[in-house]
C-alpha atoms as a PDB file:
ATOM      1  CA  UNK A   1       0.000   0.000   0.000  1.00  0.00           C
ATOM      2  CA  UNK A   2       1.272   3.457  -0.652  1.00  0.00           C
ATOM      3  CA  UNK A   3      -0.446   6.647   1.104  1.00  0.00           C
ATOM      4  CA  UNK A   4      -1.103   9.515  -0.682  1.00  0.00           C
ATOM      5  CA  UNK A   5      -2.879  12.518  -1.499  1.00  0.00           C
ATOM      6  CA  UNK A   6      -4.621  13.901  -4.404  1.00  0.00           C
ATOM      7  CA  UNK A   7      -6.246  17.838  -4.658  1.00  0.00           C
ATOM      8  CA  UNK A   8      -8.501  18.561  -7.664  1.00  0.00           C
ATOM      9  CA  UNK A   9      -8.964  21.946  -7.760  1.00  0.00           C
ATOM     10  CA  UNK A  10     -11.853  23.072 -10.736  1.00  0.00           C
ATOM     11  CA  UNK A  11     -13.743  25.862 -11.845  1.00  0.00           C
ATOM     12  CA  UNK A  12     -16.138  25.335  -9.139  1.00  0.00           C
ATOM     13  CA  UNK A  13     -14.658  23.461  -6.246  1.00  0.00           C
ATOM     14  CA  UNK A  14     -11.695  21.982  -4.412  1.00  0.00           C
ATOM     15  CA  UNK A  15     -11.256  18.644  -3.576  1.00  0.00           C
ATOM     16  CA  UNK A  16      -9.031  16.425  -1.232  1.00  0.00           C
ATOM     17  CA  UNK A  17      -8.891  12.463  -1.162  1.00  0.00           C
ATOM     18  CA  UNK A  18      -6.437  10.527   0.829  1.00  0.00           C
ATOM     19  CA  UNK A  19      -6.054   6.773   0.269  1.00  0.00           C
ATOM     20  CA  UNK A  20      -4.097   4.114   0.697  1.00  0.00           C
ATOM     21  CA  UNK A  21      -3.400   2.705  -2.940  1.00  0.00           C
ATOM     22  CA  UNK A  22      -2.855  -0.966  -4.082  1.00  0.00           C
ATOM     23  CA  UNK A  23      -1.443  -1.229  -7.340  1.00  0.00           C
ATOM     24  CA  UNK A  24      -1.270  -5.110  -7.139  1.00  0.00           C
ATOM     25  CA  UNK A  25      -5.274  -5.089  -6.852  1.00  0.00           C
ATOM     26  CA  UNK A  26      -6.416  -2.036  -8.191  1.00  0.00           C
ATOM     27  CA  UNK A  27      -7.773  -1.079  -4.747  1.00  0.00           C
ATOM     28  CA  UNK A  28      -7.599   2.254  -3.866  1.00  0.00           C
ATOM     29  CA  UNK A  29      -8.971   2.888   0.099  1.00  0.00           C
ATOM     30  CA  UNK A  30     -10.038   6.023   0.969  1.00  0.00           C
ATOM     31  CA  UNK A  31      -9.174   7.681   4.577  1.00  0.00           C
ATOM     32  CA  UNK A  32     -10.879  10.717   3.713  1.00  0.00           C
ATOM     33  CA  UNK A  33     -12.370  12.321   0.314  1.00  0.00           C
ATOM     34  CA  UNK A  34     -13.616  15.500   0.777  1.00  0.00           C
ATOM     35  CA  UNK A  35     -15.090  18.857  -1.563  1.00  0.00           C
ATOM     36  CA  UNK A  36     -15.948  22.520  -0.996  1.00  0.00           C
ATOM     37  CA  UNK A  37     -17.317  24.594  -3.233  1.00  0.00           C
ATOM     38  CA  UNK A  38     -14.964  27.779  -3.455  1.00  0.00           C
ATOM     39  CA  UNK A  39     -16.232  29.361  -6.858  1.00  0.00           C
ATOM     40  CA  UNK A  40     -12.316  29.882  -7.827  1.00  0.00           C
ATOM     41  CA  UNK A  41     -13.813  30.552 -11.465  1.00  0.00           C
ATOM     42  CA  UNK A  42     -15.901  33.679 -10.246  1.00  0.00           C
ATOM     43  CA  UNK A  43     -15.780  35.782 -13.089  1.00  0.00           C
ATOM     44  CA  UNK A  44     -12.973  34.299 -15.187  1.00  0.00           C
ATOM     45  CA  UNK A  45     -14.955  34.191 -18.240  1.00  0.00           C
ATOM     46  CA  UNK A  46     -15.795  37.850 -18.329  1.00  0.00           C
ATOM     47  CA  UNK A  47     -12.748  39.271 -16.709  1.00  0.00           C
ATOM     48  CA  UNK A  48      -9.641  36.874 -17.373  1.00  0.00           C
ATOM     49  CA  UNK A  49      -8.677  37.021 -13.727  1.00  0.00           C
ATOM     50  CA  UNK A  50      -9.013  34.878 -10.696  1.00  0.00           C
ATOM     51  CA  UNK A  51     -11.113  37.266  -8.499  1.00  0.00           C
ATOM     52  CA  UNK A  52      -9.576  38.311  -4.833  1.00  0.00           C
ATOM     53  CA  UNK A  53     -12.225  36.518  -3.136  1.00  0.00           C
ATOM     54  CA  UNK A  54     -12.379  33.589  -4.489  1.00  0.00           C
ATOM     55  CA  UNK A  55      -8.790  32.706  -4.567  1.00  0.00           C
ATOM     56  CA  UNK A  56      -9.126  33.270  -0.679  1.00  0.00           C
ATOM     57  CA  UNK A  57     -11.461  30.969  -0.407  1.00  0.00           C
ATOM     58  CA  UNK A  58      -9.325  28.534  -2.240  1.00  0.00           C
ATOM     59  CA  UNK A  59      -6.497  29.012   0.196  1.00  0.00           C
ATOM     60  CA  UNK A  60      -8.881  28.650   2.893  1.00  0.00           C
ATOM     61  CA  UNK A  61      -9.860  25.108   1.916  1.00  0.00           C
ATOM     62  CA  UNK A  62      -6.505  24.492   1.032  1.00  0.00           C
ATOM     63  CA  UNK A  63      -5.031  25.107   4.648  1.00  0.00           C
ATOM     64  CA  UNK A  64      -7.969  22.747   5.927  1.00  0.00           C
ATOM     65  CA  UNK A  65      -6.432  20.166   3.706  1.00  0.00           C
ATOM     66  CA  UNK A  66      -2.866  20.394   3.948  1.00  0.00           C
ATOM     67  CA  UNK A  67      -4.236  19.574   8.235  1.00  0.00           C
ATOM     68  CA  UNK A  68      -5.800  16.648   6.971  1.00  0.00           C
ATOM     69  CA  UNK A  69      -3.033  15.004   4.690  1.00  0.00           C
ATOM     70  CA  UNK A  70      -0.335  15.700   7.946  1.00  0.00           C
ATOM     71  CA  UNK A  71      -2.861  13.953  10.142  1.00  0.00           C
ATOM     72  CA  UNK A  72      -3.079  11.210   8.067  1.00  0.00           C
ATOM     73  CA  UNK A  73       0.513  11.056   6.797  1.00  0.00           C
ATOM     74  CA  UNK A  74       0.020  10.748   2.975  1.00  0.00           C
ATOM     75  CA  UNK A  75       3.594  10.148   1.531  1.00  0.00           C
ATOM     76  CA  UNK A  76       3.376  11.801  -1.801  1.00  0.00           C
ATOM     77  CA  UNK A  77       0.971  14.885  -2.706  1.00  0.00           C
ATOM     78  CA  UNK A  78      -0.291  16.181  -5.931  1.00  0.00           C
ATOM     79  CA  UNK A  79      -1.928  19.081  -6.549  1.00  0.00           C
ATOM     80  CA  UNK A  80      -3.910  19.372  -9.936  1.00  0.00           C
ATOM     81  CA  UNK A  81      -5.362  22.565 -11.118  1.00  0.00           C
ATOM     82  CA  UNK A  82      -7.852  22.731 -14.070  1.00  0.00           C
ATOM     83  CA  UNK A  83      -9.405  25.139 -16.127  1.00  0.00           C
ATOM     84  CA  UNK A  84     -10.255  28.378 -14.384  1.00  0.00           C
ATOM     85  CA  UNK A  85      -6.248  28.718 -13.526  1.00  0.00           C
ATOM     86  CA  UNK A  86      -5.399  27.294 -17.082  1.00  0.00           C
ATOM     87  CA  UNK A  87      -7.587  30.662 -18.537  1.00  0.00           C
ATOM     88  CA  UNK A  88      -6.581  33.194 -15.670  1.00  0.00           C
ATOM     89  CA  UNK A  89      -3.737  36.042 -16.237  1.00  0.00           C
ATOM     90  CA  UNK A  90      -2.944  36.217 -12.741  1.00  0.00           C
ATOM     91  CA  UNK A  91      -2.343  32.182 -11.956  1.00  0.00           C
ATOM     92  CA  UNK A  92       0.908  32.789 -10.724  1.00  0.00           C
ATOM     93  CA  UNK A  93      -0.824  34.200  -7.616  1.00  0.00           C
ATOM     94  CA  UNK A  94      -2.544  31.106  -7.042  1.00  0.00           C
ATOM     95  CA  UNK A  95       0.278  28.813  -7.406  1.00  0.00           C
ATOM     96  CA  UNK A  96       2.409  30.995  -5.056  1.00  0.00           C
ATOM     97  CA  UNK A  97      -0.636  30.478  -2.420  1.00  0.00           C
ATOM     98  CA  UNK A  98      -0.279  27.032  -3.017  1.00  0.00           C
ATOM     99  CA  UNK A  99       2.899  26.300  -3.023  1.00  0.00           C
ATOM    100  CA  UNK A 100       2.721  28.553   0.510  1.00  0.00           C
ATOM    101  CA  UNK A 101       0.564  25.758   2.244  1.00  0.00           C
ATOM    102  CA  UNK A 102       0.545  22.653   1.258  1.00  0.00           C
ATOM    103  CA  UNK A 103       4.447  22.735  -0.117  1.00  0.00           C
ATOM    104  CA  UNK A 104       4.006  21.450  -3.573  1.00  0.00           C
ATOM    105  CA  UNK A 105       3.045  23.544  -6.774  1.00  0.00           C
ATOM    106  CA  UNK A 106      -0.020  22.865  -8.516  1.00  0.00           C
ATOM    107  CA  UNK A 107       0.406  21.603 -11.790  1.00  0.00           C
ATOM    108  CA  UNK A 108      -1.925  23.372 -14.303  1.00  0.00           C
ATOM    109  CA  UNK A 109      -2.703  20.437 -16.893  1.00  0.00           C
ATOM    110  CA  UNK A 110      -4.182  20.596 -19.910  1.00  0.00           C
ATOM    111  CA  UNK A 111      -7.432  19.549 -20.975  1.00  0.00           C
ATOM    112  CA  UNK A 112      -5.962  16.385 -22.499  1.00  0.00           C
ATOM    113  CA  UNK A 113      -4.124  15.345 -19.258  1.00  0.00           C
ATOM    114  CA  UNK A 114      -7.250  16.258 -17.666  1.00  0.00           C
ATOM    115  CA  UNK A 115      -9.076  13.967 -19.475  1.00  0.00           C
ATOM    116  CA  UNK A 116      -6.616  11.185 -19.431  1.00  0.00           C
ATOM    117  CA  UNK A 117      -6.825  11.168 -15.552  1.00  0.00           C
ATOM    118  CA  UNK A 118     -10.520  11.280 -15.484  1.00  0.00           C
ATOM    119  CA  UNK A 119     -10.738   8.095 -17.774  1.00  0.00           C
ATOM    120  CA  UNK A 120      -8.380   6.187 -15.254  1.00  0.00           C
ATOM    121  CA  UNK A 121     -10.226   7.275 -12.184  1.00  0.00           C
ATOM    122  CA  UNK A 122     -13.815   6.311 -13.653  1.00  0.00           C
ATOM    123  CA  UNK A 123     -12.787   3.124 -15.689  1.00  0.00           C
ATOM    124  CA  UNK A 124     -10.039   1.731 -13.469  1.00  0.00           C
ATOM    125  CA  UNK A 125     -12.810  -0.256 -11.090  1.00  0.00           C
ATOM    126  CA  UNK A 126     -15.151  -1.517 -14.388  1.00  0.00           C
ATOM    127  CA  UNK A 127     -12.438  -3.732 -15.574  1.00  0.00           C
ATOM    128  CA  UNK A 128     -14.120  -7.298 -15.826  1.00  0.00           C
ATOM    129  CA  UNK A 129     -17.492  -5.652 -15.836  1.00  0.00           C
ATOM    130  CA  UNK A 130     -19.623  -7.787 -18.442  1.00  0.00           C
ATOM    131  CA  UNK A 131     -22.698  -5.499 -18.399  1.00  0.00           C
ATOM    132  CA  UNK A 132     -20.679  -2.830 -19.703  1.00  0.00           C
ATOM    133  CA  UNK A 133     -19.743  -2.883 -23.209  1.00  0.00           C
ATOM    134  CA  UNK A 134     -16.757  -1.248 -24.152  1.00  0.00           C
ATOM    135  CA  UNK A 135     -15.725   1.102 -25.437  1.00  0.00           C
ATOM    136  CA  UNK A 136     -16.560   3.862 -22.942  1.00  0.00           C
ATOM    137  CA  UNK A 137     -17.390   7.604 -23.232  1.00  0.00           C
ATOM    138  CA  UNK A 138     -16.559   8.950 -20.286  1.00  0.00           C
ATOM    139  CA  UNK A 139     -17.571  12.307 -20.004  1.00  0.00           C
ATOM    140  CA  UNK A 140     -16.483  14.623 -17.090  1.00  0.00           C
ATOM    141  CA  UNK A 141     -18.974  17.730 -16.659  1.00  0.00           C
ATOM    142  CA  UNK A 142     -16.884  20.504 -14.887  1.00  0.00           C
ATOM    143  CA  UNK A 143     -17.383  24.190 -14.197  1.00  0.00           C
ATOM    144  CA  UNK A 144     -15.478  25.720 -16.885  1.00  0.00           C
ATOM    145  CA  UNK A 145     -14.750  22.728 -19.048  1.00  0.00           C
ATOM    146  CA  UNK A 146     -16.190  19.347 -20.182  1.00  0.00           C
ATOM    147  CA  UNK A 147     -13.686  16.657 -20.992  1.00  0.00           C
ATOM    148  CA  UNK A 148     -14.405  13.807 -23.212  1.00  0.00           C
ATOM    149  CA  UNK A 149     -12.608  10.317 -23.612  1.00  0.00           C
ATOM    150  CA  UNK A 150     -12.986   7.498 -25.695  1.00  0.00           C
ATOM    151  CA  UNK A 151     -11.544   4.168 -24.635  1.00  0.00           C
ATOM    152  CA  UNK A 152     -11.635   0.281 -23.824  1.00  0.00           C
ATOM    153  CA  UNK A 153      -8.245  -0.427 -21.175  1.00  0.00           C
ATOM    154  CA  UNK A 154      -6.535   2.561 -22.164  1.00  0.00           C
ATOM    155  CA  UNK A 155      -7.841   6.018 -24.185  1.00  0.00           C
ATOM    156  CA  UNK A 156      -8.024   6.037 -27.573  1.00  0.00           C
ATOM    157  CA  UNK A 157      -8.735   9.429 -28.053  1.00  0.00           C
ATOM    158  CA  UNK A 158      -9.733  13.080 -25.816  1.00  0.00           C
ATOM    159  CA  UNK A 159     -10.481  16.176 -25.699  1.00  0.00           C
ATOM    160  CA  UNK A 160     -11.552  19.224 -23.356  1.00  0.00           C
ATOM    161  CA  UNK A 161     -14.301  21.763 -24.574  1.00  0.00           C
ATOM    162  CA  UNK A 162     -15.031  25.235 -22.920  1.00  0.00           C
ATOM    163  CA  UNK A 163     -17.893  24.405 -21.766  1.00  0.00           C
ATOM    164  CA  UNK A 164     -19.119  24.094 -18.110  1.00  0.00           C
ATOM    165  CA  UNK A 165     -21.948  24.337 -15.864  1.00  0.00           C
ATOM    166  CA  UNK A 166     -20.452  28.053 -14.287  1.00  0.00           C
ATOM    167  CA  UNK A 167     -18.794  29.501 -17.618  1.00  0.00           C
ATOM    168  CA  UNK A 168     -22.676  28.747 -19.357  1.00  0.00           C
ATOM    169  CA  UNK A 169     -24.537  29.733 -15.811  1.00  0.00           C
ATOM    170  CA  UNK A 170     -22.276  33.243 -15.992  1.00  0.00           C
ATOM    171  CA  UNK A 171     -22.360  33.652 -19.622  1.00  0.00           C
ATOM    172  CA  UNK A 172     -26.195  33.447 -20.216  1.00  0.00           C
ATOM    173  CA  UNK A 173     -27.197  35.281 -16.610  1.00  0.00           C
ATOM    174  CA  UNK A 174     -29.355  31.986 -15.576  1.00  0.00           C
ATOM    175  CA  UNK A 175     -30.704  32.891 -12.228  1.00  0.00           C
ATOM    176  CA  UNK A 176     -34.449  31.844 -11.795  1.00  0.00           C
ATOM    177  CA  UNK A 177     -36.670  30.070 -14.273  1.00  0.00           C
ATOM    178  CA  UNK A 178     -34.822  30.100 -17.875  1.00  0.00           C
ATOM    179  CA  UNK A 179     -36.222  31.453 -20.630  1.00  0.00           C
ATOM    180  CA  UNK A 180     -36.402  30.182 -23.944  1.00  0.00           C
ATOM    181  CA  UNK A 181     -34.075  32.701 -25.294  1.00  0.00           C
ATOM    182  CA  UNK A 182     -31.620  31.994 -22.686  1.00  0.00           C
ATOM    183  CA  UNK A 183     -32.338  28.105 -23.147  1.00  0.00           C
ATOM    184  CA  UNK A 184     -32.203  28.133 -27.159  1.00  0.00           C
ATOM    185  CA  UNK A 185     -28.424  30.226 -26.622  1.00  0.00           C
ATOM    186  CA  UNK A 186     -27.360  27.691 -24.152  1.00  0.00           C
ATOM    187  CA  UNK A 187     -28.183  24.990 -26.280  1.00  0.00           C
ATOM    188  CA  UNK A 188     -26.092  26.832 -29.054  1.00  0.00           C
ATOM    189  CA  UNK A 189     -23.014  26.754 -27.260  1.00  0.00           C
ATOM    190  CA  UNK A 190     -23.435  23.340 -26.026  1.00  0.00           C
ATOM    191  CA  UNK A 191     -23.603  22.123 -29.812  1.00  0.00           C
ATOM    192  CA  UNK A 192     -20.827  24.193 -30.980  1.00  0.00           C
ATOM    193  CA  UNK A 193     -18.455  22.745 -27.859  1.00  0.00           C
ATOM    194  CA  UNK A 194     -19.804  19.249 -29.070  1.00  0.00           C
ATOM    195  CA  UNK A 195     -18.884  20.185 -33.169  1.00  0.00           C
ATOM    196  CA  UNK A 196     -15.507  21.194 -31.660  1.00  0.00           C
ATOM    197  CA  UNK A 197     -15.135  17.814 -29.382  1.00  0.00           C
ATOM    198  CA  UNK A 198     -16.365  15.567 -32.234  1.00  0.00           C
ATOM    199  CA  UNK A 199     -13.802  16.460 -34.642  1.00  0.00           C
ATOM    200  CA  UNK A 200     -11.151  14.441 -32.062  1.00  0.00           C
ATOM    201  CA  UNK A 201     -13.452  12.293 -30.003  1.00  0.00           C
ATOM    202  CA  UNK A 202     -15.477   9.671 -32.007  1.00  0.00           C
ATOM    203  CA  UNK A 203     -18.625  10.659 -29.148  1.00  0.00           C
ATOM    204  CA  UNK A 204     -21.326   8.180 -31.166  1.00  0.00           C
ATOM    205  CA  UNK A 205     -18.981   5.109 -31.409  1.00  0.00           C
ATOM    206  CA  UNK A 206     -18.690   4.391 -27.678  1.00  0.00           C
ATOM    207  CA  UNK A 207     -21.100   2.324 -26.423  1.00  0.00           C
ATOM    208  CA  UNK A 208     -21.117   2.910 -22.748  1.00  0.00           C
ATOM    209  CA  UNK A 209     -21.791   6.369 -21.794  1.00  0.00           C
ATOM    210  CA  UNK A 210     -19.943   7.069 -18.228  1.00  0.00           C
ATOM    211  CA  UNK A 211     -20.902  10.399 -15.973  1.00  0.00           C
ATOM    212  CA  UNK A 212     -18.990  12.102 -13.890  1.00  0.00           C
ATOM    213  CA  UNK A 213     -18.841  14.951 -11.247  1.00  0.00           C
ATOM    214  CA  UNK A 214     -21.093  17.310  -9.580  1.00  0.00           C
ATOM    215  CA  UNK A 215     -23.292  17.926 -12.012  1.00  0.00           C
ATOM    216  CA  UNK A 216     -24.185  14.310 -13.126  1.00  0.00           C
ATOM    217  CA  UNK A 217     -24.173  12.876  -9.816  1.00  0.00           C
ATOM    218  CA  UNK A 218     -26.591  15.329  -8.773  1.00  0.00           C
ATOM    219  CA  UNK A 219     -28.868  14.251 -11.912  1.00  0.00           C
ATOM    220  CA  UNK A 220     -28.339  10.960 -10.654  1.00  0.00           C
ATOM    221  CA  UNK A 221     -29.675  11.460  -6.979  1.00  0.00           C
ATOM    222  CA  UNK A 222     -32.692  13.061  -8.258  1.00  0.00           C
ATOM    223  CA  UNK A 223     -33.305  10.728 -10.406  1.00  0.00           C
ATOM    224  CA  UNK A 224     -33.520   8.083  -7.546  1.00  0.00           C
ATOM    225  CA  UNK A 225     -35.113  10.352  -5.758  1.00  0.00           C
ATOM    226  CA  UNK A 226     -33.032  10.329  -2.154  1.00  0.00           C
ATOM    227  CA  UNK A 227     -34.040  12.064   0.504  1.00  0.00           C
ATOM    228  CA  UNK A 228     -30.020  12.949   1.294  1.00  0.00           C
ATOM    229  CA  UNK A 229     -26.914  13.083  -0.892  1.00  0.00           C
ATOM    230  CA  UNK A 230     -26.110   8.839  -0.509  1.00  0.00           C
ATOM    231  CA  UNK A 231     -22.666   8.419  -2.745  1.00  0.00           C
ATOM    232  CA  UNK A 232     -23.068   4.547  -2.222  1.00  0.00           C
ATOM    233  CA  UNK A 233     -26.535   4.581  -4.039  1.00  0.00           C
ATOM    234  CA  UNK A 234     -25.473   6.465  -6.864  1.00  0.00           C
ATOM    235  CA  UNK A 235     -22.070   5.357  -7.709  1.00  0.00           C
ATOM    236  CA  UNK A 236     -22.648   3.075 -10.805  1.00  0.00           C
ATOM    237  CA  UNK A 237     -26.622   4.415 -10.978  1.00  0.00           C
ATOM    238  CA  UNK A 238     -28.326   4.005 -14.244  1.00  0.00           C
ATOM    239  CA  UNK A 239     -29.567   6.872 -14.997  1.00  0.00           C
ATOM    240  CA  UNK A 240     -32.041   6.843 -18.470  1.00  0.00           C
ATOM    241  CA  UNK A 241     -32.031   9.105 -20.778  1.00  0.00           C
ATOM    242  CA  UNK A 242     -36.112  10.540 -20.081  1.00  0.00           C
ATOM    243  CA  UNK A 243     -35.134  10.772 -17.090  1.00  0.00           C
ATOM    244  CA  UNK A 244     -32.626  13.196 -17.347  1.00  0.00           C
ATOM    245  CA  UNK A 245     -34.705  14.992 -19.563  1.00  0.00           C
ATOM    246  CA  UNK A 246     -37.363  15.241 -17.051  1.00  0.00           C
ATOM    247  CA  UNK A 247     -35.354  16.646 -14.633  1.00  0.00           C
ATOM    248  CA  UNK A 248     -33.970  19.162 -17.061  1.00  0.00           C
ATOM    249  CA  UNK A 249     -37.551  20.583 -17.503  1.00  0.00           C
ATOM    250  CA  UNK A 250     -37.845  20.672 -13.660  1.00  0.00           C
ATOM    251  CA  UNK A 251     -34.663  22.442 -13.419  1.00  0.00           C
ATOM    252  CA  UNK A 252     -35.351  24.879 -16.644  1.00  0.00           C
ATOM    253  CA  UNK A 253     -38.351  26.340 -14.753  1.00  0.00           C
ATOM    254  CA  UNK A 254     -37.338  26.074 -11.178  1.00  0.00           C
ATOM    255  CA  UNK A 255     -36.740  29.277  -8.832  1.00  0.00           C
ATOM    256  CA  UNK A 256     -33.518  29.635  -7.039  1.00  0.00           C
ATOM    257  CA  UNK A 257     -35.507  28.196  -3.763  1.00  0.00           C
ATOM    258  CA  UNK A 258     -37.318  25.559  -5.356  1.00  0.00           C
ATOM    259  CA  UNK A 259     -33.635  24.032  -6.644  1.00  0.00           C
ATOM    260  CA  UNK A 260     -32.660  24.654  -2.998  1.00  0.00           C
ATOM    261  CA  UNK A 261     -35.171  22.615  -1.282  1.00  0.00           C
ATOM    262  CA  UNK A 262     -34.417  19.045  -3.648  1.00  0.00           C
ATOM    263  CA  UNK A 263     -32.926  17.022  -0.433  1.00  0.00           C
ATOM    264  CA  UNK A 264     -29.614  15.988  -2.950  1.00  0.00           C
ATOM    265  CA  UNK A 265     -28.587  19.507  -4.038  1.00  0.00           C
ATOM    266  CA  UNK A 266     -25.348  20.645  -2.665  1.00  0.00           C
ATOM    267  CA  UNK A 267     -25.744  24.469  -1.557  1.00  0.00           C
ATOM    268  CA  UNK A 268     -22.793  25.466  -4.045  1.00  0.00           C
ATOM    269  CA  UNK A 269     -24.827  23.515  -6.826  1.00  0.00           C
ATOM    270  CA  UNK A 270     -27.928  25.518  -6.551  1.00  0.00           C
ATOM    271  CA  UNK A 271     -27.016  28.207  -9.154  1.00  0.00           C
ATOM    272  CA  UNK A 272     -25.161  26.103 -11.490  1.00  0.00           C
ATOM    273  CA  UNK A 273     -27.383  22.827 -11.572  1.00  0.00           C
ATOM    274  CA  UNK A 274     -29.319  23.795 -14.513  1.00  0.00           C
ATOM    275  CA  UNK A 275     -26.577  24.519 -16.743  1.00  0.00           C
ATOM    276  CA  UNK A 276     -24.837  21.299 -16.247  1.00  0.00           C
ATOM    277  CA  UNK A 277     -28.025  18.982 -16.550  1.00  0.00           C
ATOM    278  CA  UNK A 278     -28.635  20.670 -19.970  1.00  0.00           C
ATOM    279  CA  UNK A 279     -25.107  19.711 -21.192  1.00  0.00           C
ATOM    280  CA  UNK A 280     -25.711  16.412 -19.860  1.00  0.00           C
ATOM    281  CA  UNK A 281     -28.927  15.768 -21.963  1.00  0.00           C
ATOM    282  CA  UNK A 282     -27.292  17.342 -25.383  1.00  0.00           C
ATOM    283  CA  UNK A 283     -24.295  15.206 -25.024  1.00  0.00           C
ATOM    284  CA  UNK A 284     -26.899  12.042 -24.382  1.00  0.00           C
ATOM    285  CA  UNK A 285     -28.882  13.250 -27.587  1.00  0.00           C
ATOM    286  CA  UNK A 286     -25.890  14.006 -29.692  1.00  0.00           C
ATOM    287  CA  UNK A 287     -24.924  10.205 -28.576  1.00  0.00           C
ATOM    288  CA  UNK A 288     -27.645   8.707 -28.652  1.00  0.00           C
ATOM    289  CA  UNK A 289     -26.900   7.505 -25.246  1.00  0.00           C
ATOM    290  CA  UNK A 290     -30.192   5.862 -23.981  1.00  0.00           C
ATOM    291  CA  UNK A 291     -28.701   5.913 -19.950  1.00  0.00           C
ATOM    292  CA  UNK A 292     -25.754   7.212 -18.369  1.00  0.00           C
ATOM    293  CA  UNK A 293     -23.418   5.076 -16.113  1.00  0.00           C
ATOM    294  CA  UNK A 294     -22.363   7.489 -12.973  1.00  0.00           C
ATOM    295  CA  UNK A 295     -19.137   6.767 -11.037  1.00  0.00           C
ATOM    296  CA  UNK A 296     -18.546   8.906  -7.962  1.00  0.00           C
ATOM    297  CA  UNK A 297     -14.511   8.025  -9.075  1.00  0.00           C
ATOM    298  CA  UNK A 298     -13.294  10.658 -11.282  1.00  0.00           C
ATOM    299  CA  UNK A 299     -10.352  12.721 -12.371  1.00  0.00           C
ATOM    300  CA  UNK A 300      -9.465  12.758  -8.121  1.00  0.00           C
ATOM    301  CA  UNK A 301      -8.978   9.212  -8.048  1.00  0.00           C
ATOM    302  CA  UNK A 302      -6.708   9.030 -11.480  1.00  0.00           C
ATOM    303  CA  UNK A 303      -4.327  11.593  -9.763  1.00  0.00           C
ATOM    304  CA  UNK A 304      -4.229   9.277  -6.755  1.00  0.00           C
ATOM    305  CA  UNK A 305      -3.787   6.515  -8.701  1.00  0.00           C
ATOM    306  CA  UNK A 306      -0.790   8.522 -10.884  1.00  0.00           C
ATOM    307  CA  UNK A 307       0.998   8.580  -7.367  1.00  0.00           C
ATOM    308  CA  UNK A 308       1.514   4.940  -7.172  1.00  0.00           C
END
């Protein structure tokens, strides 16, 4: 077993897992996996900069963290930063923030490496799954970027699109019910990012079509309709495809208190819900994706994993 520590830090949140890692079995144990949403994308997409407050609220997370991987001991660290500090002029900021508490620099990958680690964290666990037929489309809904990845035991092919559930919630002002204006512009985007994705990323040829992150596990635990946020109910849900659009009419003409009150929804998610399940339903019509496959093991897991 080796101990160690990953940190995904996105548009939208921060997140922390330490594990103890197996390489022999593929087992990867977690001590403690943990998010907060910090917003460290506020305003990136109008302004170009990380904005004051959010990158303190980064740092604030971040010092809870660095507590939590001394406590535990983690051996090796790695910080990954995605794409709100890939887009930002003044990143060098927050990797000197970084660097000045939890000792190691974040490393701002691309949208390909991105993608490659996503594939690893969600896939790693099917292997020897006969339900599943390969290849898989793993699809990784963020706040400022969507990555996509085709592959069977390794990728085949990737690519990251600008596209996310805060850059499309702060682009097209969604705040209470959507309108179809708004709606028919989001949708616009959404199918442009996809034209731009396609053109690497054969998205119809896969035939498994895997979901991860906020926004799709979310989807998921409405769609089973918890009454709290259970991670061990939706990892590997089956989430249909009218499902998802169902809940993407309840979402396009929901108030910001009636998104509030669904027992699943994470505070931080409130605002940003909508946009996300609406890229999650074009990608599953562009597909032709009749469910989606949701794995609570992600991009955090395939930097854990890159550790070993």
């Amino acid at each position: 077993m080796t101990r160690v520590a990953a940190v995904d830090c996105g548009t939208n949140s921060i997140r922390l897992l330490v594990a103890d890692a197996d390489p022999a079995t593929g087992e990867l144990k977690d001590l403690e996996r943990r998010m907060e949403i910090v917003r460290l994308g506020q305003g990136v997409d109008r302004t170009g900069r990380l904005a004051p407050e959010a990158l303190e609220r980064t740092f604030a997370a971040c010092r809870d963290y660095a507590r939590a991987v001394e406590r535990h001991g983690a051996g090796r660290v790695r910080f990954v930063a995605t794409s709100a500090s890939r887009d930002a002029e003044n990143r060098d900021e927050f990797v000197r923030g970084v660097v000045g508490i939890l000792g190691v620099e974040p490393e701002v990958i691309t949208g390909d490496q991105e993608a490659q680690f996503s594939f690893t964290g969600a896939t790693k666990e099917l292997k020897g799954r006969t339900d599943l037929e390969k290849p898989y489309l793993v699809v990784d809904i963020g706040g400022g970027s969507t990555e996509f990845v085709v592959g069977d035991d390794s990728v085949r092919a990737a690519r990251s699109v600008d596209i996310g559930c805060v850059r499309l919630t702060e682009r097209h002002g969604l705040s209470g019910p959507v309108t179809r204006d708004q709606h028919r512009a989001m949708r616009t985007d959404i199918e442009a990012a996809l034209d731009e994705a396609e053109r690497s990323v054969p998205l119809t040829q896969a035939h498994t079509l895997v979901g991860l992150a906020g926004t799709v596990t979310t989807v998921a635990g409405i769609a089973l309709g918890l009454d709290a946020y259970d991670a061990s109910a939706i990892h590997h849900s089956r989430v249909p495809s009218d499902d998802v659009a169902a809940i993407v009419e309840r979402l396009l003409s929901s108030t910001h208190d009636e998104r509030a009150a669904i027992p699943v929804m994470h505070p931080g998610r409130v605002d940003v819900i909508t946009a996300g399940a609406v890229i999650l339903l074009t990608i599953m019509e562009r597909t032709g994706a009749r469910e989606v496959v949701v794995s609570e093991h992600d991009i955090l897991d395939g930097i854990a994993w890159s550790l070993t």
